[in-house]
C-alpha atoms as a PDB file:
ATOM      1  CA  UNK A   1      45.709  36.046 -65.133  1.00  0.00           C
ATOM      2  CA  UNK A   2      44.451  32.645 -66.299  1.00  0.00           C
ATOM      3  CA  UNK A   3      44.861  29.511 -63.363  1.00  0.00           C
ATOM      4  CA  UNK A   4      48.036  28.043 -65.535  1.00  0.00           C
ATOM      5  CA  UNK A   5      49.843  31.078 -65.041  1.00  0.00           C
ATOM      6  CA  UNK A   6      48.937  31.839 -61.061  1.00  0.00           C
ATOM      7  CA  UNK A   7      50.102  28.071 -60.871  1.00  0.00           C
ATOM      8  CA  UNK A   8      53.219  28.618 -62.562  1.00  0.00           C
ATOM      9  CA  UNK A   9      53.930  31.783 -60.573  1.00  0.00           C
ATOM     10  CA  UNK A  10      53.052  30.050 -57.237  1.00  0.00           C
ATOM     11  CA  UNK A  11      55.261  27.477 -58.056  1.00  0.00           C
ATOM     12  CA  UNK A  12      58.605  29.328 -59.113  1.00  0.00           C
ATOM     13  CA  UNK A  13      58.046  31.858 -56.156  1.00  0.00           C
ATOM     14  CA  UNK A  14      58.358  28.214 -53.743  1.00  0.00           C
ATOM     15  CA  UNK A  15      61.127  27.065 -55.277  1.00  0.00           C
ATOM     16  CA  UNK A  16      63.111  30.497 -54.768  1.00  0.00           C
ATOM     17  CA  UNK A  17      61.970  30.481 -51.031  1.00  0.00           C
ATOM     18  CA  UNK A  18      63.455  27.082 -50.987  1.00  0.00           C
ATOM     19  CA  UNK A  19      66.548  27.743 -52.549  1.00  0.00           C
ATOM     20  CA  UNK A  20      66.762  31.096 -50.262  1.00  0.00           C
ATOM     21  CA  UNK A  21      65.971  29.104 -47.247  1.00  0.00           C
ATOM     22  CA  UNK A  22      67.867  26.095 -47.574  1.00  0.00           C
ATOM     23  CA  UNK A  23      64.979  23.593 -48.062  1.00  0.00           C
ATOM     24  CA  UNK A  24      65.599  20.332 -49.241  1.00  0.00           C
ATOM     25  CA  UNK A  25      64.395  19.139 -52.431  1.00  0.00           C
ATOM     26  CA  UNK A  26      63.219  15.756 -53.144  1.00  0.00           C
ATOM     27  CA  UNK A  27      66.299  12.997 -52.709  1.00  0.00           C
ATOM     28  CA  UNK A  28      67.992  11.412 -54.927  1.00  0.00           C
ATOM     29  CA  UNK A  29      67.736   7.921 -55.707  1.00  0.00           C
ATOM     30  CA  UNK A  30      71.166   7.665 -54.623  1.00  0.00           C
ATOM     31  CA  UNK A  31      70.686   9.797 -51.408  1.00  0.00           C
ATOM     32  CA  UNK A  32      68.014   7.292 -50.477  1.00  0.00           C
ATOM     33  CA  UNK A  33      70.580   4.042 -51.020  1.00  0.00           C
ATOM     34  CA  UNK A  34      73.080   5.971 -49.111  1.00  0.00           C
ATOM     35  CA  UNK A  35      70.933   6.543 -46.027  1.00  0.00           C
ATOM     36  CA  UNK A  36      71.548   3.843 -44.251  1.00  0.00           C
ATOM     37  CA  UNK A  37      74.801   2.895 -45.559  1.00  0.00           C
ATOM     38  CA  UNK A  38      76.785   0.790 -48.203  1.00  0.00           C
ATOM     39  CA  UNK A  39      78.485  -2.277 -47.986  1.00  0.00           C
ATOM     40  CA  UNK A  40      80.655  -3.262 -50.754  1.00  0.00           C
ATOM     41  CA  UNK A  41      81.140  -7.083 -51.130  1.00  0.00           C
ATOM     42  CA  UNK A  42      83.184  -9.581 -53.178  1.00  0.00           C
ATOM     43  CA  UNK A  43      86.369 -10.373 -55.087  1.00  0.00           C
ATOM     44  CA  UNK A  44      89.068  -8.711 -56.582  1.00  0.00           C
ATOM     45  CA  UNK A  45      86.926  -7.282 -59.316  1.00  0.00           C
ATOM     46  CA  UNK A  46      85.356  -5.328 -56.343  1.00  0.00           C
ATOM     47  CA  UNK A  47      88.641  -4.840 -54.435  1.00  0.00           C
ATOM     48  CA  UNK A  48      90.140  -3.319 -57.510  1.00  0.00           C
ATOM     49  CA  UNK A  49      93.156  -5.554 -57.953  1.00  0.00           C
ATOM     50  CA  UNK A  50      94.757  -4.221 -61.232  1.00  0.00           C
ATOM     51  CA  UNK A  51      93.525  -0.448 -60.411  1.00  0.00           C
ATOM     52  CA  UNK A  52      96.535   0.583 -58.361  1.00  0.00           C
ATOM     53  CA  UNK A  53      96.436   3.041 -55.006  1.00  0.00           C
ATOM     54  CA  UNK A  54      96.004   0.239 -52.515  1.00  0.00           C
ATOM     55  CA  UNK A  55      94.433   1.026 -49.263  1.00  0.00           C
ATOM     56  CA  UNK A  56      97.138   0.357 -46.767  1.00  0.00           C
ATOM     57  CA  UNK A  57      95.222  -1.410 -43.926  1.00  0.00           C
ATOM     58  CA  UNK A  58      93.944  -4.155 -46.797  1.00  0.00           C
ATOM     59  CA  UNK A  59      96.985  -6.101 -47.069  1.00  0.00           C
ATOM     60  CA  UNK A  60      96.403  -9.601 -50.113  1.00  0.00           C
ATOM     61  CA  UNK A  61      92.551  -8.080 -50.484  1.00  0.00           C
ATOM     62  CA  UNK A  62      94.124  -5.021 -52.405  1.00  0.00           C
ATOM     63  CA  UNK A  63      91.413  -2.492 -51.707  1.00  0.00           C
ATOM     64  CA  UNK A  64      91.781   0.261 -54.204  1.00  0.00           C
ATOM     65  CA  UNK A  65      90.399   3.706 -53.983  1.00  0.00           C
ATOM     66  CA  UNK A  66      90.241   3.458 -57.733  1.00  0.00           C
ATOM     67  CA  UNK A  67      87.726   0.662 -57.695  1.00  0.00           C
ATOM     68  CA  UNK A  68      84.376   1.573 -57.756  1.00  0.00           C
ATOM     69  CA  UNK A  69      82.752   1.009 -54.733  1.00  0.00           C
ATOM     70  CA  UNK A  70      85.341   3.578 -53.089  1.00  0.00           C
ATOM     71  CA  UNK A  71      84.557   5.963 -55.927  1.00  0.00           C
ATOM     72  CA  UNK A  72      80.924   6.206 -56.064  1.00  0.00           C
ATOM     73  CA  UNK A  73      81.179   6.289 -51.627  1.00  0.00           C
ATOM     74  CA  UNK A  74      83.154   9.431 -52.437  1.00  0.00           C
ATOM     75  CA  UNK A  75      81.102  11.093 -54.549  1.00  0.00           C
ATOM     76  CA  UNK A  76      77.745  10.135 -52.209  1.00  0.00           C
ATOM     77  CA  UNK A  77      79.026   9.960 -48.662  1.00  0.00           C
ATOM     78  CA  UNK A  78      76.933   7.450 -47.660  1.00  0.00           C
ATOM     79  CA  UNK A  79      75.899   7.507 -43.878  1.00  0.00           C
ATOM     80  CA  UNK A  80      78.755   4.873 -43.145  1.00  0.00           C
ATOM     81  CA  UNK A  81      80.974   2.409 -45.645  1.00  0.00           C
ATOM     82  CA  UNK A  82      82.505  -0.935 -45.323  1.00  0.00           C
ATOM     83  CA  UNK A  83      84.849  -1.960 -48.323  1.00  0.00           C
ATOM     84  CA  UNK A  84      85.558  -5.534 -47.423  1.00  0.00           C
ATOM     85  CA  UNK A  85      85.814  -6.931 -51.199  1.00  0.00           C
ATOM     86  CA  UNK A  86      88.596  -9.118 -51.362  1.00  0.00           C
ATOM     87  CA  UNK A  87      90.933 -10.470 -53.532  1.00  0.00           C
ATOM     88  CA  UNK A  88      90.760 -14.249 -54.278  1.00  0.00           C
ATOM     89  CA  UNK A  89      86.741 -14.179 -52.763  1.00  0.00           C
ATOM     90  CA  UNK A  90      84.492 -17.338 -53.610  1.00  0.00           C
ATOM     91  CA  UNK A  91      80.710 -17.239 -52.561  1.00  0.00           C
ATOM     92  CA  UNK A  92      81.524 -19.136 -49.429  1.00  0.00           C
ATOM     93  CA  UNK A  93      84.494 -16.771 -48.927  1.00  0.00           C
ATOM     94  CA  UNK A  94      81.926 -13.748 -49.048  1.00  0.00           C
ATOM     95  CA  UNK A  95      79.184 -15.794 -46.655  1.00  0.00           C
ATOM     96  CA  UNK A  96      81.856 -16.969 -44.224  1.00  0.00           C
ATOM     97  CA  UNK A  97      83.987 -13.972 -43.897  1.00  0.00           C
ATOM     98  CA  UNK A  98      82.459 -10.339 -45.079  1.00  0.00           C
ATOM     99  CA  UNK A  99      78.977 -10.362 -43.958  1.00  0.00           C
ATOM    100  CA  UNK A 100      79.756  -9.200 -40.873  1.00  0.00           C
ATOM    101  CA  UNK A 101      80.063  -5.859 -42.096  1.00  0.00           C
ATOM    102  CA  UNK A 102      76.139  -6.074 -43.112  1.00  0.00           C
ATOM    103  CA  UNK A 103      73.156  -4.727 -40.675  1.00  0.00           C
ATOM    104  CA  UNK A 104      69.710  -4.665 -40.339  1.00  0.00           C
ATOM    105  CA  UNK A 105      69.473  -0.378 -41.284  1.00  0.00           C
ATOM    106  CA  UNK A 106      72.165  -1.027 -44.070  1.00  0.00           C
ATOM    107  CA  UNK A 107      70.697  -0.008 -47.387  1.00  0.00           C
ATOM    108  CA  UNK A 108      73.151  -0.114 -49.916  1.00  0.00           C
ATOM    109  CA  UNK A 109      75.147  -3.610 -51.006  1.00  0.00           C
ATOM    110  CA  UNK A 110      77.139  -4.181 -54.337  1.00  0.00           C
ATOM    111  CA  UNK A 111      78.600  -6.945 -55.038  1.00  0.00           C
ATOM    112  CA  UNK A 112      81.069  -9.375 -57.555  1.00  0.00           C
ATOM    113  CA  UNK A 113      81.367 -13.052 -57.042  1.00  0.00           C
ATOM    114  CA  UNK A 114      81.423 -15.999 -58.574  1.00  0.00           C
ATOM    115  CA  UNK A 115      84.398 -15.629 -61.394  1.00  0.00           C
ATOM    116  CA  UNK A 116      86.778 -18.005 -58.272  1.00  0.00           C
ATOM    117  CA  UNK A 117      84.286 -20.602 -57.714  1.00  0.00           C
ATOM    118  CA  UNK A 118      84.727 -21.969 -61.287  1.00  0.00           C
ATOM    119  CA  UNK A 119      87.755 -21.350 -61.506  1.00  0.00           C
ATOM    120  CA  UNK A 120      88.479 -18.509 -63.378  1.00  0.00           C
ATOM    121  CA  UNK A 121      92.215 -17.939 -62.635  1.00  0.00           C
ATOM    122  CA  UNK A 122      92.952 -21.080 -63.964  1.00  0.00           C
ATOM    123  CA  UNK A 123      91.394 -21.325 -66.399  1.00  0.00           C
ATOM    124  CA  UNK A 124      93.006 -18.214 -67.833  1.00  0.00           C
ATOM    125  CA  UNK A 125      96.432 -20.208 -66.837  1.00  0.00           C
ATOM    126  CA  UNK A 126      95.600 -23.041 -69.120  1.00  0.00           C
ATOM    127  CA  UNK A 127      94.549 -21.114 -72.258  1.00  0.00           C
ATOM    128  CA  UNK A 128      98.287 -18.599 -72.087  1.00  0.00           C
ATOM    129  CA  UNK A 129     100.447 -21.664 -71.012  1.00  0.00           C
ATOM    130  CA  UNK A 130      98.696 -24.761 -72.566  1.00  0.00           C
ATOM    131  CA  UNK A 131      97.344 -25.622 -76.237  1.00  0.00           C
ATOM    132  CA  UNK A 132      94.114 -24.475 -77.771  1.00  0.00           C
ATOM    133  CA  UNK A 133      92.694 -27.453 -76.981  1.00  0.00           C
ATOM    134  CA  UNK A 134      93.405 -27.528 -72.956  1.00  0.00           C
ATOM    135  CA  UNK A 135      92.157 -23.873 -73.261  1.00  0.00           C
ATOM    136  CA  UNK A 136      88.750 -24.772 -74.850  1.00  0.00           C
ATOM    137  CA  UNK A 137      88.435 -27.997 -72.545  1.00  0.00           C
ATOM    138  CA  UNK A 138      89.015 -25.847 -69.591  1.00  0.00           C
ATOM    139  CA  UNK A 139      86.493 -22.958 -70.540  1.00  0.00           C
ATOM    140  CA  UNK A 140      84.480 -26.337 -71.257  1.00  0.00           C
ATOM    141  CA  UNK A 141      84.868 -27.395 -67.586  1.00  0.00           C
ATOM    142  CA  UNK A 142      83.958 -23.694 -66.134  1.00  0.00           C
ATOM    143  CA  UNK A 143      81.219 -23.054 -67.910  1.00  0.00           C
ATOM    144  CA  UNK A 144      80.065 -26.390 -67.228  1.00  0.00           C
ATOM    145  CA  UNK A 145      80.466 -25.814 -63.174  1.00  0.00           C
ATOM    146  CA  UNK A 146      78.513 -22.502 -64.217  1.00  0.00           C
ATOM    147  CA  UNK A 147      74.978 -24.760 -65.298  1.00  0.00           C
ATOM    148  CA  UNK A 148      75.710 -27.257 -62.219  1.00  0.00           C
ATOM    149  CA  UNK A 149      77.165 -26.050 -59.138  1.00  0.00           C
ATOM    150  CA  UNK A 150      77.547 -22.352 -59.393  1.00  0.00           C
ATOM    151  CA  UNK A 151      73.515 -21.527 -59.315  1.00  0.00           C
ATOM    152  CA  UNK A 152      73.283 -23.251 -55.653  1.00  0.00           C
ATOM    153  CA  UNK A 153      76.163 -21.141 -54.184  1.00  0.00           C
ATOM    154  CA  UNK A 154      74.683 -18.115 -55.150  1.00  0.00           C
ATOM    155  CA  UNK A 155      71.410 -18.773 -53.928  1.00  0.00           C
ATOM    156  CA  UNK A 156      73.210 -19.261 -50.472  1.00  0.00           C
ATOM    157  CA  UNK A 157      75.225 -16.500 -50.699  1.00  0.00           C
ATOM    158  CA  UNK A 158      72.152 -14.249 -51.810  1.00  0.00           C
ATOM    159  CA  UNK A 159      69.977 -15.813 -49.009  1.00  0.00           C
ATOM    160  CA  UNK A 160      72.993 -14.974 -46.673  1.00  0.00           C
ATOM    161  CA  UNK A 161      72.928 -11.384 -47.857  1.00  0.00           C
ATOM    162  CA  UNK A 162      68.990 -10.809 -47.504  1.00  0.00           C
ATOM    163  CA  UNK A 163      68.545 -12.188 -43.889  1.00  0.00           C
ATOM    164  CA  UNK A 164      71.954  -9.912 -42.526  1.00  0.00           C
ATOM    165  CA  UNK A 165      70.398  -6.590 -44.621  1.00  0.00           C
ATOM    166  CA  UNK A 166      66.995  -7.378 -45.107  1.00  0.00           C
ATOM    167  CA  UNK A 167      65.843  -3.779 -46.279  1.00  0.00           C
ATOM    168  CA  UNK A 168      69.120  -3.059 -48.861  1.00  0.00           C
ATOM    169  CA  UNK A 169      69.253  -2.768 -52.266  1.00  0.00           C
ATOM    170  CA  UNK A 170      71.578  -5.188 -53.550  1.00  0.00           C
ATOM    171  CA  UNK A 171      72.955  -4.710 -56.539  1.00  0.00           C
ATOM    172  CA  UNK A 172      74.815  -7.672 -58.217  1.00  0.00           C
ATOM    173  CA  UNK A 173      77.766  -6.631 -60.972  1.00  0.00           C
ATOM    174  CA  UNK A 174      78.999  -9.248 -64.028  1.00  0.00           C
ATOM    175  CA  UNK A 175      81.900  -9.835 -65.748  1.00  0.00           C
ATOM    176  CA  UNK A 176      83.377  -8.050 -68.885  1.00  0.00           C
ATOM    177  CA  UNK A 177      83.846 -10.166 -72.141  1.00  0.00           C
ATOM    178  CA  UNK A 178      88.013 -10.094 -72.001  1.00  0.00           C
ATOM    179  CA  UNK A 179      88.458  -9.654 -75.835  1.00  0.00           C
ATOM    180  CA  UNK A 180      87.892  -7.760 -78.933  1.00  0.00           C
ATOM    181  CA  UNK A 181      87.456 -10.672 -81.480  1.00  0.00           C
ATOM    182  CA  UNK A 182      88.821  -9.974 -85.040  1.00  0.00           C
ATOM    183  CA  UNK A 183      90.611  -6.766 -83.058  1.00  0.00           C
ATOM    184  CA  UNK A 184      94.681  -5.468 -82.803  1.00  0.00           C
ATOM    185  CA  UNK A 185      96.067  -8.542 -81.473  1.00  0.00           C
ATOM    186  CA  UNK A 186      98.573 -10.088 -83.539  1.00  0.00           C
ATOM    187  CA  UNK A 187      99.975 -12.722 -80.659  1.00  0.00           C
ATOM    188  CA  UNK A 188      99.009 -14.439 -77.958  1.00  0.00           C
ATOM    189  CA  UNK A 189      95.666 -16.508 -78.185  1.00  0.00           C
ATOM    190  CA  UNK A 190      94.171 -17.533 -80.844  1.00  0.00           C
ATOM    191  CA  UNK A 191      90.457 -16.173 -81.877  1.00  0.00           C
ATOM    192  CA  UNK A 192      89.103 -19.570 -80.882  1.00  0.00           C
ATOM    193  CA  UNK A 193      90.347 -19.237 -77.527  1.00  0.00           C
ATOM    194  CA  UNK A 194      89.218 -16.121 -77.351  1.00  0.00           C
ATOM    195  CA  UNK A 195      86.241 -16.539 -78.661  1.00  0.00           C
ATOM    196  CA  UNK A 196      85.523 -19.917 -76.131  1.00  0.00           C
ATOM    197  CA  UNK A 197      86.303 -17.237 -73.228  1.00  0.00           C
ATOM    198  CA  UNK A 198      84.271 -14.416 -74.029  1.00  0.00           C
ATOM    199  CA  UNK A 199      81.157 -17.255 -74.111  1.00  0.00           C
ATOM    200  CA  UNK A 200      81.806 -18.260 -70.370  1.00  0.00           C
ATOM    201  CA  UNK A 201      81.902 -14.866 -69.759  1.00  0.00           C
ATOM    202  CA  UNK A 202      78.331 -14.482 -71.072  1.00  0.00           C
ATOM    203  CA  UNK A 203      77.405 -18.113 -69.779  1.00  0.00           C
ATOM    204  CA  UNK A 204      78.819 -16.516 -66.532  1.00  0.00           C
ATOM    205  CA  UNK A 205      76.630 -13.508 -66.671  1.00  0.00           C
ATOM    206  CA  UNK A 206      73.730 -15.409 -67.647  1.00  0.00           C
ATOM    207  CA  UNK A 207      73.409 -17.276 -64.065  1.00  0.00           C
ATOM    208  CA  UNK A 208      74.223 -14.307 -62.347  1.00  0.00           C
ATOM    209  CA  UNK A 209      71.497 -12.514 -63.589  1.00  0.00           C
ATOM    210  CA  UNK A 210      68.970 -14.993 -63.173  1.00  0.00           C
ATOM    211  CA  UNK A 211      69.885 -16.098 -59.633  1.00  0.00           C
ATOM    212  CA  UNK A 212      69.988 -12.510 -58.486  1.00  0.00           C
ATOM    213  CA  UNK A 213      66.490 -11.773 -59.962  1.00  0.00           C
ATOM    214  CA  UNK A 214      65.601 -14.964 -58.027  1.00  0.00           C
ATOM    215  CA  UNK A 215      66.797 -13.068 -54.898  1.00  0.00           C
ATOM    216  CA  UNK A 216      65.060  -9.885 -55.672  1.00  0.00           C
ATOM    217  CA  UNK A 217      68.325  -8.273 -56.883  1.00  0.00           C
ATOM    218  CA  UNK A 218      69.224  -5.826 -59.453  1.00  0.00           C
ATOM    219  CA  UNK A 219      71.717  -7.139 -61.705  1.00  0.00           C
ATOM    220  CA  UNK A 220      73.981  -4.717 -63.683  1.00  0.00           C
ATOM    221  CA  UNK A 221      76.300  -5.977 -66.585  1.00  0.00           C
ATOM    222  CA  UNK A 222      79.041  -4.490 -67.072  1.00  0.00           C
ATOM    223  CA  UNK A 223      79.203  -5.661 -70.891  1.00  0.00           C
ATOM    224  CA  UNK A 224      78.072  -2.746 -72.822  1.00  0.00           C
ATOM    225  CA  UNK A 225      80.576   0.078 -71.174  1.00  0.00           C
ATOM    226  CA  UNK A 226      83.603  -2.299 -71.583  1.00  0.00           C
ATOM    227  CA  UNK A 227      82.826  -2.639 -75.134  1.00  0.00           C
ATOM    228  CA  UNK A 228      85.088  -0.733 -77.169  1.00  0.00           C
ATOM    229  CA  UNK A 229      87.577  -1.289 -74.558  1.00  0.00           C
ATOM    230  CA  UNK A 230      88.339  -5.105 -73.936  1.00  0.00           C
ATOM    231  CA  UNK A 231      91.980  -6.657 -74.750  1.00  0.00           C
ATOM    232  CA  UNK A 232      92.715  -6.499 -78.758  1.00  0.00           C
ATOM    233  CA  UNK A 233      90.917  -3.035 -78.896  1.00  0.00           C
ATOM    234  CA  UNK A 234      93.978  -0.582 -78.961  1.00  0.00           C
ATOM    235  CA  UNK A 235      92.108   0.980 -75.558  1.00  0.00           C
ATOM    236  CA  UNK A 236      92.069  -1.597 -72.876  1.00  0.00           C
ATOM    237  CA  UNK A 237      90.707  -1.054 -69.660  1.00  0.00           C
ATOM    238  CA  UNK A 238      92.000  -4.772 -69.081  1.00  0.00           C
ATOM    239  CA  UNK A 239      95.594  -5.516 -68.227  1.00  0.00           C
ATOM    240  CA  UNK A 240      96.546  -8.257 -70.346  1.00  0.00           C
ATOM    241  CA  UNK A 241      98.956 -10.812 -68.906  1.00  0.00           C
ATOM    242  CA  UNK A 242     101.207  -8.573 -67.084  1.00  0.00           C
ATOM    243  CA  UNK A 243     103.512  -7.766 -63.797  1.00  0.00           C
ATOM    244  CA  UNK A 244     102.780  -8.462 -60.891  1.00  0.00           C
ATOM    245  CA  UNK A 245     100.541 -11.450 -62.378  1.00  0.00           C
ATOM    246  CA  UNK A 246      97.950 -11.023 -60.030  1.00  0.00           C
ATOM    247  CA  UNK A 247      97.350  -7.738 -62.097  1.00  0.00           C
ATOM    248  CA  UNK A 248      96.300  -9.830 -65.397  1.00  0.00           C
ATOM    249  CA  UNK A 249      92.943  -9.903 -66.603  1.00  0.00           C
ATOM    250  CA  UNK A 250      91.369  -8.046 -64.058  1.00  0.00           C
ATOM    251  CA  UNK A 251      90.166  -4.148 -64.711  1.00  0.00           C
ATOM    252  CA  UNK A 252      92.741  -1.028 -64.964  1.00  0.00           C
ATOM    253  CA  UNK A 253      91.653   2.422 -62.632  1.00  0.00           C
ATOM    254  CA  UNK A 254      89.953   3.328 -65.834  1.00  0.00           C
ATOM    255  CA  UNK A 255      88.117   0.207 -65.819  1.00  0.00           C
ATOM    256  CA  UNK A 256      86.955   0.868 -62.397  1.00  0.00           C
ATOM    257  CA  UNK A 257      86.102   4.333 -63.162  1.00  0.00           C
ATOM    258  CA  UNK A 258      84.596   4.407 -67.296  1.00  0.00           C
ATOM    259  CA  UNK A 259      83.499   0.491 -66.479  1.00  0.00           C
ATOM    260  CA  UNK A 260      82.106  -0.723 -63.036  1.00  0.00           C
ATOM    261  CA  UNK A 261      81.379   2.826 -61.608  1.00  0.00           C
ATOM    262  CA  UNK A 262      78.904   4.013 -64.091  1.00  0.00           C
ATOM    263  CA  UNK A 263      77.549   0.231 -64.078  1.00  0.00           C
ATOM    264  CA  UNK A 264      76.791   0.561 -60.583  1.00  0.00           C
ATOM    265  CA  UNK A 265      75.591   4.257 -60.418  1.00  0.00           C
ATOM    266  CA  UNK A 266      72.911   3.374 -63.137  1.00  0.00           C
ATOM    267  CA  UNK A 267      71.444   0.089 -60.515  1.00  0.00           C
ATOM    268  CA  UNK A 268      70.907   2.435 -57.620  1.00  0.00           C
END
């Protein structure tokens, strides 16, 4: 019997002791995040405002078990889970107010943030309610607080992040682009407008990935598995303007689940 094939026997015979015996393969990448357990951080994007099934202890933060980070805790068990996410979070929101939840043995953080700190909600306001030209001026203004302020608040917040959980792995998620341009549409904004807010969205996940390389992050756009699926494309995973209004422009469950989740899975 030639070396290769003694090898080759050798070697199937240990993995059927192992499966008989109950031995442990290698882990998973995601078995090794999970270890010393996940923290999920940030805004409603993270929360999962728009996804529906609310947790009942989160009250205005609307923590979903559709939103991702509960999803991909489900499917891992991490050794322990804090979903503090919140609706309405700003970088200083997220310094002052959920890193509590981090530790020195945690090993797993995600996190959104930085869509409320220029603005985002109102500028969304200004393009459905005002003329093309306050809706352009205002994406003007965010993307503008994007370049100037924005990059210093993240630093903080990432600095914040590294010195509570200095051995995670911290992955940072974008922003989808909101529309479909030349797509299904026939009312509503006009392709200019959308058009001027897809770009902050890209301006917006620009900084965001550069800041959290800065940090030593891993940065995961979500860009590529909404497209296909923005407003305008006859299968949104975006809730257009809609009831309750806090619902608009923020991800549906399958959002969370065809969108952010497999974003996420593919950092860690």
């Amino acid at each position: 019997m030639s070396v290769r094939r003694i090898w080759a026997s050798v070697s199937t015979l240990a993995l059927a002791a192992a499966a008989v015996l109950g031995v442990a393969g290698p882990a998973s990448a995601a078995d090794s995040a999970a270890a010393g357990g996940y923290v999920a951080l940030g805004d409603s994007y993270s929360s999962g405002v728009g996804a529906g099934s609310y947790l009942p202890d989160s009250g205005d933060c609307r923590r979903s078990t559709n939103a991702y980070p509960y999803l991909w805790q489900a499917a891992n068990s991490p050794a322990s889970f804090d979903f503090v996410a919140c609706s309405g979070a700003t970088t200083s929101s997220v310094s002052s107010g959920q890193l509590g939840a981090l530790r020195s043995s945690t090993s797993l953080v995600s996190v959104t943030a930085g869509g409320n700190d220029v603005g985002f909600a109102d500028v969304m306001q200004d393009c459905v309610l005002s003329s093309e030209a306050t809706c352009v001026r205002s994406v003007d203004n965010a993307i503008a607080q994007m370049n100037n302020s924005l990059p210093g608040r993240l630093d903080s917040l990432y600095d914040n992040i590294r010195a509570r959980a200095p051995q995670a792995q911290v992955v940072v998620l974008g922003y989808p682009r909101f529309y479909q341009l030349s797509g299904r549409c026939i009312a509503g904004l006009t392709e200019t407008e959308r058009a001027a807010i897809n770009n902050a969205s890209d301006v917006l996940n620009g900084v965001l990935a550069k800041r959290s390389a800065d940090a030593g992050f891993a940065f995961s756009s979500v860009v590529d598995e909404f497209t296909g699926h923005e407003l305008c494309s006859g299968d949104a995973w975006l809730h257009s303007v809609t009831f309750p209004i806090r619902n608009s422009y923020h991800p549906k469950a399958a959002g969370q689940s065809g969108g952010y989740l497999p974003a996420f899975r593919s950092a860690v």
